[in-house]
C-alpha atoms as a PDB file:
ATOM      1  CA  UNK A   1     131.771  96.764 132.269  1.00  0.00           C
ATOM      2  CA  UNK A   2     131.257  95.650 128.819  1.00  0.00           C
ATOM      3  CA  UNK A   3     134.455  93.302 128.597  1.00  0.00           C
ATOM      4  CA  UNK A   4     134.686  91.944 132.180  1.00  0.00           C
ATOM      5  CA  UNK A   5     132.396  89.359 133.780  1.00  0.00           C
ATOM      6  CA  UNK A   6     129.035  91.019 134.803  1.00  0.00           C
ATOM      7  CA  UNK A   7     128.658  92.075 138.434  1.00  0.00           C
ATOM      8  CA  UNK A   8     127.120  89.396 140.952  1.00  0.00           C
ATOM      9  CA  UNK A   9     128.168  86.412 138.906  1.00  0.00           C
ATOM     10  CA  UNK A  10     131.717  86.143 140.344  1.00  0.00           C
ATOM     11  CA  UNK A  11     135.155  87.765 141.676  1.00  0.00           C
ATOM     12  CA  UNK A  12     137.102  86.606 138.684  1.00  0.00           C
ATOM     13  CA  UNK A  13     137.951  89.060 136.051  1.00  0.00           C
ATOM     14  CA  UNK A  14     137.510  87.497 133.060  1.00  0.00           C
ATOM     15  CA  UNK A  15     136.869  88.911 129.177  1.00  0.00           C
ATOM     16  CA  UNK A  16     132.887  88.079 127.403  1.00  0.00           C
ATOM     17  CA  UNK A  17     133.564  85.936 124.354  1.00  0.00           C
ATOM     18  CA  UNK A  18     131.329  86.671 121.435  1.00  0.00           C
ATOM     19  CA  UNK A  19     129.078  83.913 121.949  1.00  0.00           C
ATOM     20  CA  UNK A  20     127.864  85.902 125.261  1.00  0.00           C
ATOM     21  CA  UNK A  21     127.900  88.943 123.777  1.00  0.00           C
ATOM     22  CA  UNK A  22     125.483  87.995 121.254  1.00  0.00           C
ATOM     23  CA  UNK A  23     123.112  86.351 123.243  1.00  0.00           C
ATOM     24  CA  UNK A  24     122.771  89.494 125.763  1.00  0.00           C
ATOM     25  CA  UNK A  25     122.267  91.513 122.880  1.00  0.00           C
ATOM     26  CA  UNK A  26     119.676  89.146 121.750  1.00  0.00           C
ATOM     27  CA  UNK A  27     118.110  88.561 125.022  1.00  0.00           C
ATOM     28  CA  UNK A  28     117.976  84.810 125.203  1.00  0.00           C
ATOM     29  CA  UNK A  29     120.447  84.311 127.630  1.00  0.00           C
ATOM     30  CA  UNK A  30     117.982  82.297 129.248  1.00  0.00           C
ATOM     31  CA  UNK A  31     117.955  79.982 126.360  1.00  0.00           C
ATOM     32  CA  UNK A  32     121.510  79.680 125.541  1.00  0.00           C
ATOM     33  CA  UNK A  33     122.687  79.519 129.592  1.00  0.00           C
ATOM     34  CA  UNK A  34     124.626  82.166 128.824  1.00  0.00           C
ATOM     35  CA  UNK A  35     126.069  85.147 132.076  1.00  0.00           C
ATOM     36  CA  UNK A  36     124.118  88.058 131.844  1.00  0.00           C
ATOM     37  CA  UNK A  37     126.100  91.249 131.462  1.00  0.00           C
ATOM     38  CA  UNK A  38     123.844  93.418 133.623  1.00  0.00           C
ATOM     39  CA  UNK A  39     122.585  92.164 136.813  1.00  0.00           C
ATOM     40  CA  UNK A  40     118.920  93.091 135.584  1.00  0.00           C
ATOM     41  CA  UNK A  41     118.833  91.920 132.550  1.00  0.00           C
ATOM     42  CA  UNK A  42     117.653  88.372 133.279  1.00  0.00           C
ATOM     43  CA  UNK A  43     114.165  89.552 133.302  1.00  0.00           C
ATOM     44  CA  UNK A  44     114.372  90.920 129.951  1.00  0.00           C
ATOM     45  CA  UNK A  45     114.548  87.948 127.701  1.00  0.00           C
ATOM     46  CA  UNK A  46     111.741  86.389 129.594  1.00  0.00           C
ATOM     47  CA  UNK A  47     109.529  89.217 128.937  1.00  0.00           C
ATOM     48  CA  UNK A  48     110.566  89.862 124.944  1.00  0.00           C
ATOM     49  CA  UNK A  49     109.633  86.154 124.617  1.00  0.00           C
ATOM     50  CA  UNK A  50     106.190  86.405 126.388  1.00  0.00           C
ATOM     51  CA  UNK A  51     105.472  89.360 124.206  1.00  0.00           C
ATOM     52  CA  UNK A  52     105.940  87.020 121.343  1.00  0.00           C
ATOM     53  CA  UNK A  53     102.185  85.344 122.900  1.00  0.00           C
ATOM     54  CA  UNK A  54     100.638  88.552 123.640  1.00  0.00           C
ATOM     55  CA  UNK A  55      99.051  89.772 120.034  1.00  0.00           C
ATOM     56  CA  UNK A  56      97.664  86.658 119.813  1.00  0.00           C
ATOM     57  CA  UNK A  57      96.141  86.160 123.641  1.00  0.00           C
ATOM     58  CA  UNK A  58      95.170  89.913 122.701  1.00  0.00           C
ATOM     59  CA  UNK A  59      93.225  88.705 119.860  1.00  0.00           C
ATOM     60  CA  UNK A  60      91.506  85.462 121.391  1.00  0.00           C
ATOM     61  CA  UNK A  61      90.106  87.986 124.279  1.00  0.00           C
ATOM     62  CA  UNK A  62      89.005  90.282 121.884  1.00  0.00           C
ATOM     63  CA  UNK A  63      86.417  87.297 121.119  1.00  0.00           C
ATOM     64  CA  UNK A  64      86.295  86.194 124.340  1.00  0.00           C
ATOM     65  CA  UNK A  65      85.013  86.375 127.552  1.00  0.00           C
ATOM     66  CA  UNK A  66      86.824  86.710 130.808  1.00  0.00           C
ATOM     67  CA  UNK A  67      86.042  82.825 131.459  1.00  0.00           C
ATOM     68  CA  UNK A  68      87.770  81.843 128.573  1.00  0.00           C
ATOM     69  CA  UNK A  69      90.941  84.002 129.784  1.00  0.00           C
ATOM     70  CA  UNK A  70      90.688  82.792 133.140  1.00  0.00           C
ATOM     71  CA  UNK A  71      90.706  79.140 131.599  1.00  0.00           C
ATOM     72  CA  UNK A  72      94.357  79.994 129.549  1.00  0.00           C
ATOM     73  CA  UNK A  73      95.499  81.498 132.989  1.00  0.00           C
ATOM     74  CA  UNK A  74      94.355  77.702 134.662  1.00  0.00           C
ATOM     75  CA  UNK A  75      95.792  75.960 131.865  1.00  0.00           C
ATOM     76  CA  UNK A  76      99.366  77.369 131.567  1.00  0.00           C
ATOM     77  CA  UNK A  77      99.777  76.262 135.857  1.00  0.00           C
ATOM     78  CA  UNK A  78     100.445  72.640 134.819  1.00  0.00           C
ATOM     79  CA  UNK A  79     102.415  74.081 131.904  1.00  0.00           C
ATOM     80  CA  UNK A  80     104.841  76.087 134.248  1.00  0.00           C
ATOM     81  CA  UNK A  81     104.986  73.351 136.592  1.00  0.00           C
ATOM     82  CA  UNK A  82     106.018  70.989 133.665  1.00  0.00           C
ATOM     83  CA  UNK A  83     108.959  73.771 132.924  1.00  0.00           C
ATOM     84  CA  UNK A  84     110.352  74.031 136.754  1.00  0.00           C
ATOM     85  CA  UNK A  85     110.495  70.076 137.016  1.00  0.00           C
ATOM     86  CA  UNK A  86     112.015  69.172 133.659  1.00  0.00           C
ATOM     87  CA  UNK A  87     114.869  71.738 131.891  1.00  0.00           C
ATOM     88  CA  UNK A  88     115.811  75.540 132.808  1.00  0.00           C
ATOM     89  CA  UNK A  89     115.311  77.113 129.308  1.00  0.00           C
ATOM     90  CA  UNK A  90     112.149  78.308 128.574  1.00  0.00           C
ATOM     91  CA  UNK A  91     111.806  79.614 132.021  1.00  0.00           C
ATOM     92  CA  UNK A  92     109.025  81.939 130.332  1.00  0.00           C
ATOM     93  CA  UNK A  93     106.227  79.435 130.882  1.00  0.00           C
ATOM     94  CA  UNK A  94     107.227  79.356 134.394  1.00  0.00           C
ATOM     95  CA  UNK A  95     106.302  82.827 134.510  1.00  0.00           C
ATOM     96  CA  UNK A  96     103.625  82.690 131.909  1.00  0.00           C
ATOM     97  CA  UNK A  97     100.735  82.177 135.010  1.00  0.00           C
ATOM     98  CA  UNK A  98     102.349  85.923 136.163  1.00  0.00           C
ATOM     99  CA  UNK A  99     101.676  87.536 132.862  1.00  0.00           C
ATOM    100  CA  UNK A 100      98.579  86.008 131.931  1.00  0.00           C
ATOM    101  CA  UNK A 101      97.415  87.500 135.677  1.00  0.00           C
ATOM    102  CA  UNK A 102      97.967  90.998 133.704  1.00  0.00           C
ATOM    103  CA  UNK A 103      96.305  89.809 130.401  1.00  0.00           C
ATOM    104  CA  UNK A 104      92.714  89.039 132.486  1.00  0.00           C
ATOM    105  CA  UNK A 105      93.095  91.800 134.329  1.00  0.00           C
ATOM    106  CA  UNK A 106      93.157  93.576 131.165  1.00  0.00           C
ATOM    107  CA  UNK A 107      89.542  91.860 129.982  1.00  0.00           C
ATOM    108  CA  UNK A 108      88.106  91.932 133.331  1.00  0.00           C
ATOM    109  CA  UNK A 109      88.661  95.847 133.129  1.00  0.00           C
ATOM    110  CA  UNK A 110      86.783  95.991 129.843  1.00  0.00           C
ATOM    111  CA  UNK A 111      83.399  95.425 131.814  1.00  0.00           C
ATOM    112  CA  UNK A 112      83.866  95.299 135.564  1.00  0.00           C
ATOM    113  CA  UNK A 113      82.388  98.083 136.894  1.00  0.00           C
ATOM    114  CA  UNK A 114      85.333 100.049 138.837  1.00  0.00           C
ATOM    115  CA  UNK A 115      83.427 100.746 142.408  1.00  0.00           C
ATOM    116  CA  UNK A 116      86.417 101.384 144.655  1.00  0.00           C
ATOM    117  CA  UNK A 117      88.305 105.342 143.913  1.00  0.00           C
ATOM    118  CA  UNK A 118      91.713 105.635 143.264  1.00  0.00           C
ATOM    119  CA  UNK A 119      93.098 106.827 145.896  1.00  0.00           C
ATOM    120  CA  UNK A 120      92.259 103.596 148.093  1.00  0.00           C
ATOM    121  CA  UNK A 121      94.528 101.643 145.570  1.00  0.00           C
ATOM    122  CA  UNK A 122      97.508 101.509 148.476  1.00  0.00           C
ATOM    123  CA  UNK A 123      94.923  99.463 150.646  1.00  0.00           C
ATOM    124  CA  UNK A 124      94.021  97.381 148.156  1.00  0.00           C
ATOM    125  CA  UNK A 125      97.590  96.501 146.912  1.00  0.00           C
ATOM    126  CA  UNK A 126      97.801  95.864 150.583  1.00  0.00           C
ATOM    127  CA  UNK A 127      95.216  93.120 150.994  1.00  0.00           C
ATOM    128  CA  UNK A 128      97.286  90.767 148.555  1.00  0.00           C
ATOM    129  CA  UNK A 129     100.490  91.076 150.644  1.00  0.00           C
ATOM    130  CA  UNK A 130      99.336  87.901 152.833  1.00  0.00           C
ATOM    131  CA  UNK A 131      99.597  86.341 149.425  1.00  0.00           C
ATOM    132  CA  UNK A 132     103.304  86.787 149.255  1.00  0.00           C
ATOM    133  CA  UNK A 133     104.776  87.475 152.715  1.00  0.00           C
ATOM    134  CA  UNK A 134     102.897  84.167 154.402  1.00  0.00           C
ATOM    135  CA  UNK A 135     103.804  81.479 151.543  1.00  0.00           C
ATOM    136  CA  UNK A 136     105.730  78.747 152.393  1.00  0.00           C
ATOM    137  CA  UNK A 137     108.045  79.859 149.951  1.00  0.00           C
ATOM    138  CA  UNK A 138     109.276  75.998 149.322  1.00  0.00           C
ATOM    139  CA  UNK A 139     108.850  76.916 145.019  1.00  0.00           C
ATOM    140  CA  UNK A 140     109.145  80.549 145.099  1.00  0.00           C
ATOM    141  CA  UNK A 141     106.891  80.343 142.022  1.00  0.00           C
ATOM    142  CA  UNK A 142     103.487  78.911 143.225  1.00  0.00           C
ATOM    143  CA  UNK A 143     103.167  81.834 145.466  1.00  0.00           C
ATOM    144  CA  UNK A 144     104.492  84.496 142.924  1.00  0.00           C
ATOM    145  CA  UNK A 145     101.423  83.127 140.543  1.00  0.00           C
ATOM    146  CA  UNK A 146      98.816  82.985 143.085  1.00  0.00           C
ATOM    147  CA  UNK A 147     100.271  87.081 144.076  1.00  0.00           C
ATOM    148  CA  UNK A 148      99.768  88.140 140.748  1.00  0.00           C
ATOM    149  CA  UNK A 149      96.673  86.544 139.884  1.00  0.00           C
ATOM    150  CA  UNK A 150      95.286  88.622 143.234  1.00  0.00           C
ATOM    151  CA  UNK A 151      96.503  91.683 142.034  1.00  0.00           C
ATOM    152  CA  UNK A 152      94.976  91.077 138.511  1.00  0.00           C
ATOM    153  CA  UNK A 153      91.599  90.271 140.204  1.00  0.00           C
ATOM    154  CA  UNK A 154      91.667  93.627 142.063  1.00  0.00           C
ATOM    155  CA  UNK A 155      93.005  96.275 139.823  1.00  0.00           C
ATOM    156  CA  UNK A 156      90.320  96.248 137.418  1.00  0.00           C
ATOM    157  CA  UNK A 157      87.707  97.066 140.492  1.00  0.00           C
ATOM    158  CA  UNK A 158      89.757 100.831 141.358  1.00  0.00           C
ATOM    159  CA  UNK A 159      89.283 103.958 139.281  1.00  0.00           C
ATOM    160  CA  UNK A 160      92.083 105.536 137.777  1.00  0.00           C
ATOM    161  CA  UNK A 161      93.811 107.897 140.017  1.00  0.00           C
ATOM    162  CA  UNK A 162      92.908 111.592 138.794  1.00  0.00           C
ATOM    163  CA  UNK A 163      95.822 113.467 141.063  1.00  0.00           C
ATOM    164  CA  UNK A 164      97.778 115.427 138.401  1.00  0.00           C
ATOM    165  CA  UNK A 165     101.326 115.564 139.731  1.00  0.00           C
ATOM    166  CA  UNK A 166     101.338 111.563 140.474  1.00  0.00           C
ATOM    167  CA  UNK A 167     100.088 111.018 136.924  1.00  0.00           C
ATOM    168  CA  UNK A 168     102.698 113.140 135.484  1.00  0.00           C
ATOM    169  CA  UNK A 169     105.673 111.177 137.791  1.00  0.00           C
ATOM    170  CA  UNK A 170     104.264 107.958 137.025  1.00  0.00           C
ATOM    171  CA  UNK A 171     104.096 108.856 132.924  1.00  0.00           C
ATOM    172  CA  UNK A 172     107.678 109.837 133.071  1.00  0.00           C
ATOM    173  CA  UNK A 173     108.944 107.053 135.559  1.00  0.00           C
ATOM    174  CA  UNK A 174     106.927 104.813 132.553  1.00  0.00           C
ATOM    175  CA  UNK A 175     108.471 106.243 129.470  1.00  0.00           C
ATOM    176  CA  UNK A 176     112.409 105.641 131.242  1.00  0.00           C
ATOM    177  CA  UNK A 177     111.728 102.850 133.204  1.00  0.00           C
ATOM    178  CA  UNK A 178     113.602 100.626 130.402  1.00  0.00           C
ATOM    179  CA  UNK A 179     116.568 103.497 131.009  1.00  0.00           C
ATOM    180  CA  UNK A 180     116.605 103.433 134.750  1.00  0.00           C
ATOM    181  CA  UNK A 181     116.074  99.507 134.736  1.00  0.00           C
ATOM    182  CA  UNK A 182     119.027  98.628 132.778  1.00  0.00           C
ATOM    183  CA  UNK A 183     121.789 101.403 134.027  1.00  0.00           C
ATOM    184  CA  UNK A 184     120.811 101.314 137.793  1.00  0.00           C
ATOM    185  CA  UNK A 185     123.154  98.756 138.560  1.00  0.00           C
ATOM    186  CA  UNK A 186     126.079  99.533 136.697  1.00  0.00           C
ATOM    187  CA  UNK A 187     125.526 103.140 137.839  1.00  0.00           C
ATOM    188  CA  UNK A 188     125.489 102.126 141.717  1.00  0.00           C
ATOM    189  CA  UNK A 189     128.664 100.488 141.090  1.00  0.00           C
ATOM    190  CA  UNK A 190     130.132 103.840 138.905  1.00  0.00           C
ATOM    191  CA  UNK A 191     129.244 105.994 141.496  1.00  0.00           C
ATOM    192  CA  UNK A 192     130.428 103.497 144.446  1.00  0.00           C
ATOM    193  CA  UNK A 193     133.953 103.087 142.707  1.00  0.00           C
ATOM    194  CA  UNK A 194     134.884 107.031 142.787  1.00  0.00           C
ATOM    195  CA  UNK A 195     137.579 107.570 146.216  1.00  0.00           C
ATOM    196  CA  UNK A 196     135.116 110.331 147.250  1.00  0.00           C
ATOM    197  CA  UNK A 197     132.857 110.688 150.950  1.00  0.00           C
ATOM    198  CA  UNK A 198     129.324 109.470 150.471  1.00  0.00           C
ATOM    199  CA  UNK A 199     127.576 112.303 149.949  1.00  0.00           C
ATOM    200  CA  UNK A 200     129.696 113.213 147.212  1.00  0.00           C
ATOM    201  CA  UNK A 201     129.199 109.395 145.602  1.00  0.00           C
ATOM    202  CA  UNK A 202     125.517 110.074 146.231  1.00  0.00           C
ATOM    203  CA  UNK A 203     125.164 113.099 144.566  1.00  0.00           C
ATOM    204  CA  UNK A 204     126.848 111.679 141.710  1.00  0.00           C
ATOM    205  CA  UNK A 205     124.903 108.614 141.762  1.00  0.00           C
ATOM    206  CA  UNK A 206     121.430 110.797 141.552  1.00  0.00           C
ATOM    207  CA  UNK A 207     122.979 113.187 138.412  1.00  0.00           C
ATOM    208  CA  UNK A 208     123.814 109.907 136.215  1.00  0.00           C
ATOM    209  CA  UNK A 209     120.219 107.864 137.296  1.00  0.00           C
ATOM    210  CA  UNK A 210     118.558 111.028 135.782  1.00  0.00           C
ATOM    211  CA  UNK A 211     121.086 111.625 132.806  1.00  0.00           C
ATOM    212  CA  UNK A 212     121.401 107.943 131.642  1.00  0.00           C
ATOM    213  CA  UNK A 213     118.200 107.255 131.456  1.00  0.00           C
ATOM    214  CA  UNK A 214     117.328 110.352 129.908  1.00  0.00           C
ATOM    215  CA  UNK A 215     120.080 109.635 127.303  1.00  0.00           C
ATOM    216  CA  UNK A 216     119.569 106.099 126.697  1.00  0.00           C
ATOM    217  CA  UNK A 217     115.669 106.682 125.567  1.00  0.00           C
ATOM    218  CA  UNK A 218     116.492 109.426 123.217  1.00  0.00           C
ATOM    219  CA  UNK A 219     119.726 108.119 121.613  1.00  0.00           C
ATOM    220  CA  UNK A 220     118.351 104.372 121.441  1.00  0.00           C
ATOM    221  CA  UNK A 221     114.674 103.476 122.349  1.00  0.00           C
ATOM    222  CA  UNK A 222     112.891 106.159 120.826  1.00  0.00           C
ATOM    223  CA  UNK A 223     114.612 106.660 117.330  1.00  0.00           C
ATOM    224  CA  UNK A 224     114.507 102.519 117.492  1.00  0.00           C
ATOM    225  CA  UNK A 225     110.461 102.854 117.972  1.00  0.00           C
ATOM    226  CA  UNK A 226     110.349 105.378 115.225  1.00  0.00           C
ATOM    227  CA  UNK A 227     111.924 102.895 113.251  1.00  0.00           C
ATOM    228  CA  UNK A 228     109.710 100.163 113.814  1.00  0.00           C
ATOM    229  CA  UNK A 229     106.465 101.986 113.224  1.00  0.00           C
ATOM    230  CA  UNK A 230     108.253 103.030 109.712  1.00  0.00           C
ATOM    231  CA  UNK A 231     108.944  99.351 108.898  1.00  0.00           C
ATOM    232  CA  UNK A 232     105.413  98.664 110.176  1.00  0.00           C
ATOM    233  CA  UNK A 233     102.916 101.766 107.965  1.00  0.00           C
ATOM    234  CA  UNK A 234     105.564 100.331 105.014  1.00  0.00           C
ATOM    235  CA  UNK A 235     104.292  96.648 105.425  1.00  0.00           C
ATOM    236  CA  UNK A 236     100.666  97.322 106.742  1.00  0.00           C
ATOM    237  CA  UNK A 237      99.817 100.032 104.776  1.00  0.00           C
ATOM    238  CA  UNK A 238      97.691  98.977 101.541  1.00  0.00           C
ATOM    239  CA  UNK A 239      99.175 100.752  98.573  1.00  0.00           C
ATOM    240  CA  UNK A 240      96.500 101.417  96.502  1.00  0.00           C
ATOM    241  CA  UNK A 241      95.887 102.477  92.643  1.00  0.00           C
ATOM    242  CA  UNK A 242      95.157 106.047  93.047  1.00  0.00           C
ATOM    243  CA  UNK A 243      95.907 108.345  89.835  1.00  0.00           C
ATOM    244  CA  UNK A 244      98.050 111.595  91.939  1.00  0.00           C
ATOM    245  CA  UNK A 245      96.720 114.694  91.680  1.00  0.00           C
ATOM    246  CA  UNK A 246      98.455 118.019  91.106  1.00  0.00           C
ATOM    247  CA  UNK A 247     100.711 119.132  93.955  1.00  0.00           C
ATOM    248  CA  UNK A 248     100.520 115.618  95.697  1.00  0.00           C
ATOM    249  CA  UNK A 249     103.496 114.642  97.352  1.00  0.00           C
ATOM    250  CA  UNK A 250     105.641 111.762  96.499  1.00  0.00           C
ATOM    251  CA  UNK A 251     104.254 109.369  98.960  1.00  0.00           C
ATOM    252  CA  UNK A 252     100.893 109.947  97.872  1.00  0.00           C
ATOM    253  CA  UNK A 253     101.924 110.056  94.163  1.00  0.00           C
ATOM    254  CA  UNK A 254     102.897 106.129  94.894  1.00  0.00           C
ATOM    255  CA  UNK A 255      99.635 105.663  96.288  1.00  0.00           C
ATOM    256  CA  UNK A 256     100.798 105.178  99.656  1.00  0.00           C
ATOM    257  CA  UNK A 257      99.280 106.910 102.407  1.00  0.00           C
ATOM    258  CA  UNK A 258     102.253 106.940 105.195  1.00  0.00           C
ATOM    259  CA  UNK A 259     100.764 108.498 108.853  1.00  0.00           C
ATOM    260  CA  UNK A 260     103.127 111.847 109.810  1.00  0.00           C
ATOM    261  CA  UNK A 261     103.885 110.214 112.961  1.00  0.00           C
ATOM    262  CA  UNK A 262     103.815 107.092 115.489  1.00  0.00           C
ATOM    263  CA  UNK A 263     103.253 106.846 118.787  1.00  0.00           C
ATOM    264  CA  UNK A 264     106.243 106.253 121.352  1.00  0.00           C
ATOM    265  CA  UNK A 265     105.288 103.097 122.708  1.00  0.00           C
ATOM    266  CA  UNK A 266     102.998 100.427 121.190  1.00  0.00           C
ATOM    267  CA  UNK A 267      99.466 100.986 122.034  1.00  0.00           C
ATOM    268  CA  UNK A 268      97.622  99.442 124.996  1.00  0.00           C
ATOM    269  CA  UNK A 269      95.499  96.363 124.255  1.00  0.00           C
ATOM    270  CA  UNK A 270      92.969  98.045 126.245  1.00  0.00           C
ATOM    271  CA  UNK A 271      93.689 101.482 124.152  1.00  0.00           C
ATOM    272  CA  UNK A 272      93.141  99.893 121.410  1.00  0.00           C
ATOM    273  CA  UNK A 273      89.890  98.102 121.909  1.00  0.00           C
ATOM    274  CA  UNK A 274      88.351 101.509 122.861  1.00  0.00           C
END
């Protein structure tokens, strides 16, 4: 998989040079027009270079009201249009409209009052279907931005859904979806290549979609998290001129204070303004 041409992109067999290699790794294969190596991972790049935009849209609506947001989210349509009529890199403000849907939901959620329960949610993500399903679909963006600015109108009006067992599913389906995201395809095609009847394949399939992912956060993403909030309490934290005291431990004996741990993921804008 890793030295033959990606699936979906072609029959012939044919080796990655290093050039593609290093842009998949890099995630801007959407700048550099390079093959992706997984079939997902076109999304990726986009998103890793709209998160470069979010710490600062998170601090302008920490200021702001949700007019001011819902002006950015007006501003960056003629911006994306720009994008779809003039070059193919940067495809990220073609889908900026579709994130910044999720960034005023975020500040409309901050003070809307939430009226509706949880448990209607499945209606409510129904009403925005007509959104989708009856566009012309002649730019499938223009309906993709007016479907996610519906959805981030609504969510902020629903309660959080208090039913135990779906919160626990939906916390772990969160904390691999990275896991299951990436290795789904390649696993489909594992499973599919194996001279065995289907149930067989399919039972296989199911043991390596939990395994994988399972593997792949605790091998990779999480020690790599750990790692960044190190780099990040050794450049944020203030060292400061603080004689040690008996017993101290080293840290503290430089003056830093270092926090025992980090969390897994990076907080929430909304967790954090609470």
């Amino acid at each position: 998989m890793l030295l033959h041409a990606a699936p979906g992109i072609g029959e012939t067999t044919r080796y990655w040079t290093a050039r593609e290699f290093a842009s998949n790794l890099a995630l801007t294969t959407n700048l550099t027009y390079t093959d992706n190596m997984v079939g997902g991972l076109w999304t990726l790049p986009i998103e890793v270079q709209m998160y470069v935009a979010l710490p600062f849209l998170f601090l302008l609506g920490r200021i702001a009201n949700w007019r001011v947001m819902a002006s950015v989210w007006i501003v960056s349509i003629p911006l994306a249009i720009l994008q779809l009529n003039t070059t193919g890199r940067l495809n990220v403000l073609g889908y900026a409209p579709c994130f910044l849907a999720g960034v005023l939901a975020w500040k409309l959620s901050l003070t809307v009052k939430r009226r509706f329960p949880g448990w209607g949610w499945p209606l409510g993500f129904i009403t925005t279907w007509p959104l989708f399903f009856f566009a012309t679909h002649e730019s499938d963006m223009y309906f993709r931005w007016t479907f996610c600015l519906g959805l981030g109108l609504i969510i902020p009006h629903f309660q959080e859904i208090r039913f135990a067992p779906l919160q626990v599913a939906a916390h772990t389906i969160a904390k691999y979806s990275y896991g299951i995201y990436l290795s789904h395809t390649a696993l489909i095609k594992l499973a599919d290549s194996f001279d065995l009847p289907l149930p067989a394949r399919l039972a296989i399939l199911a043991g390596f979609i939990i395994v994988v992912p399972f593997a792949v956060f605790h091998l990779i993403e999480r020690p790599m998290i750990r790692l960044g909030g190190w780099i990040a309490s050794r450049q944020l934290v203030p060292r400061t001129a603080v004689r040690p005291a008996a017993g101290s431990s080293g840290s503290e004996a430089c003056g830093i204070s270092v926090p025992l741990s980090y969390p897994e993921r990076p907080i929430a804008p909304a967790d954090a303004v609470e």
